[in-house]
Protein backbone atom coordinates (compact mmCIF):
# COMPACT_ATOMS: atom_id res chain seq x y z
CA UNK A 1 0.00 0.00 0.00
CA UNK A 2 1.10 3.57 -0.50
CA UNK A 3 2.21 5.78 2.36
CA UNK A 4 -0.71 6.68 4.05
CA UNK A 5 0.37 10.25 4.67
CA UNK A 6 0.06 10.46 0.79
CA UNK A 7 -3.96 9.84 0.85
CA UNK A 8 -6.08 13.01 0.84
CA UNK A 9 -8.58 11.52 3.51
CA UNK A 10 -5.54 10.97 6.20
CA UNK A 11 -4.57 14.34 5.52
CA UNK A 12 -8.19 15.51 5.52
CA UNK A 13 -8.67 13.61 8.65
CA UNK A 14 -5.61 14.52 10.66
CA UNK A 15 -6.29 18.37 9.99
CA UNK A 16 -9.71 17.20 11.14
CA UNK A 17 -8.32 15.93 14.64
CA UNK A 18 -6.24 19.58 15.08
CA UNK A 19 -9.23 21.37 14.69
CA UNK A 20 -11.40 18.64 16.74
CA UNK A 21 -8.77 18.95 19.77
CA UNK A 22 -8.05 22.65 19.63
CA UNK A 23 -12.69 23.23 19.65
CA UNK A 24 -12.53 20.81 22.76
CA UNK A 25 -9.93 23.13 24.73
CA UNK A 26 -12.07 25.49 26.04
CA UNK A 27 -14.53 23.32 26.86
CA UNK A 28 -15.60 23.13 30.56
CA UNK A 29 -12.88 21.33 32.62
CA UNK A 30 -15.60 18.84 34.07
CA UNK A 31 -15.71 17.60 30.29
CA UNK A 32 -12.15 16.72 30.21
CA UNK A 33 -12.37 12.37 31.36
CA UNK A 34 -15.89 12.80 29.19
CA UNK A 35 -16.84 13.96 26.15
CA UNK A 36 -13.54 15.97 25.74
CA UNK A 37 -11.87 12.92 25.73
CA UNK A 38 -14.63 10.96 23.76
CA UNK A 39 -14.11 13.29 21.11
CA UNK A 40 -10.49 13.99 20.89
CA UNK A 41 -10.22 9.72 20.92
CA UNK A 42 -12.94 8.98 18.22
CA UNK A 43 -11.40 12.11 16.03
CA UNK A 44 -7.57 10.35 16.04
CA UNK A 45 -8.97 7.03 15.86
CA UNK A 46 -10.49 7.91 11.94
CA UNK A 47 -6.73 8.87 11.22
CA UNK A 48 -4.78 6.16 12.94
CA UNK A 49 -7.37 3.53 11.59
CA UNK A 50 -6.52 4.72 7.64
CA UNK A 51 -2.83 4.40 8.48
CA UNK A 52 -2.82 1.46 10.29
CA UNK A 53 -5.32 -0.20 7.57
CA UNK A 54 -2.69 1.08 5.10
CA UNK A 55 -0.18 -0.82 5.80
CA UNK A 56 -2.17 -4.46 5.88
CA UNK A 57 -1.14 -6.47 3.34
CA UNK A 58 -4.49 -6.04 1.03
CA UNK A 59 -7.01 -4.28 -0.06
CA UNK A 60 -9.49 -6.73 1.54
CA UNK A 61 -7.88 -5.61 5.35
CA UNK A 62 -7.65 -2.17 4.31
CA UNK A 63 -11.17 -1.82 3.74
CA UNK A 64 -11.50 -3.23 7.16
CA UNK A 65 -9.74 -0.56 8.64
CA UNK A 66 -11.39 2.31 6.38
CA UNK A 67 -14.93 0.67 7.94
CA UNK A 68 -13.40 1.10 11.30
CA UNK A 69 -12.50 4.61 10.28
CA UNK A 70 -16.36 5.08 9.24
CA UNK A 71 -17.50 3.63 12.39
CA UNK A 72 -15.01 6.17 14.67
CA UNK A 73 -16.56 9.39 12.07
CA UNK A 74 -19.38 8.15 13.01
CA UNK A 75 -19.39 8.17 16.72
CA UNK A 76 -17.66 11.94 16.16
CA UNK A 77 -20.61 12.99 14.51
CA UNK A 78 -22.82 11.75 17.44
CA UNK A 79 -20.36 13.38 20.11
CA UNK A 80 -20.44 16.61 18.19
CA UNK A 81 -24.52 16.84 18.45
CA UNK A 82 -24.19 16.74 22.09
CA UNK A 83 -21.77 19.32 22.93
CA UNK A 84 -23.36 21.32 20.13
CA UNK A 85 -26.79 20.14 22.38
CA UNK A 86 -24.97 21.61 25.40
CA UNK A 87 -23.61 24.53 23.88
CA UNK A 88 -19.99 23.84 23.66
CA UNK A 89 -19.73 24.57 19.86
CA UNK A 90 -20.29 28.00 19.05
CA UNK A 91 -22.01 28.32 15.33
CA UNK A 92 -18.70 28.71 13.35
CA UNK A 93 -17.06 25.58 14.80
CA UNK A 94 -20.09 23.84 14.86
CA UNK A 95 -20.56 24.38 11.02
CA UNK A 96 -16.97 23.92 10.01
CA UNK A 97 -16.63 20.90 12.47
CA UNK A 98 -19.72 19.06 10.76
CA UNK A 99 -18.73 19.68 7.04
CA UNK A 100 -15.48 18.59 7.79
CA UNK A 101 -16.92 15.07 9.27
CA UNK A 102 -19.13 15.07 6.56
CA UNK A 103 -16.25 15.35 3.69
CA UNK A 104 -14.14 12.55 5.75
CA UNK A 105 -16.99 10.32 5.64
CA UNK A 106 -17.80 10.60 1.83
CA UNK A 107 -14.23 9.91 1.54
CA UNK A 108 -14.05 6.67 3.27
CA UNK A 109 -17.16 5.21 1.57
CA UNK A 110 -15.86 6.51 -1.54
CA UNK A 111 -12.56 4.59 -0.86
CA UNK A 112 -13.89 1.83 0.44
CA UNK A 113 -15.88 0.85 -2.68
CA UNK A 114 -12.83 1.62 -4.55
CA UNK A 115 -11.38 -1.11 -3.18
CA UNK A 116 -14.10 -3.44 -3.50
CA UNK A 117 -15.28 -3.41 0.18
């Protein structure tokens, strides 16, 4: 497989995690073992997922790991409705935040049938 720091939807996702770590700083300092951490976790876990997927031995395992991926952009999309529910996001971040998931998950299923999975 091809360096996975070569694949738009790391680098998409990895800028993705920046921005998803540096919204959950000022978040209230209660939040830090919860959601803080839930989201800072699931938004890493879509990167590290594509780059460890990447360097399985086939496209077959690959996939596997790009559905993983899915699953963790998922879970970020959820976490992001509730601190947007509790008023952690303001409007801007919010927005951006969402788009962003939303391009990183179009990605995945896009690369994902690519390779057949």
């Amino acid at each position: 497989m091809a360096d996975f720091r070569n694949l738009a939807v790391w680098q998409h996702s990895h800028r993705f995690s920046l921005n998803c770590s540096k919204a959950t700083s000022t978040w209230p300092s209660q939040e830090q073992f919860g959601l803080t951490s839930q989201v800072r976790r699931a938004a890493v876990s879509v990167g590290a997922n594509i780059a460890e997927g990447s360097g399985r031995g086939t496209d077959r395992d690959f996939a596997r790991f790009l559905r993983i991926a899915l699953g963790s952009a998922n879970e970020l999309e959820s976490l992001l409705l509730v601190a947007e529910g509790l008023g952690y996001l303001s409007p801007d971040s919010h927005v951006n935040l969402h788009r962003s998931n939303r391009e990183i998950r179009k990605m995945l299923n896009g690369l994902i049938k690519t390779l057949g999975g």
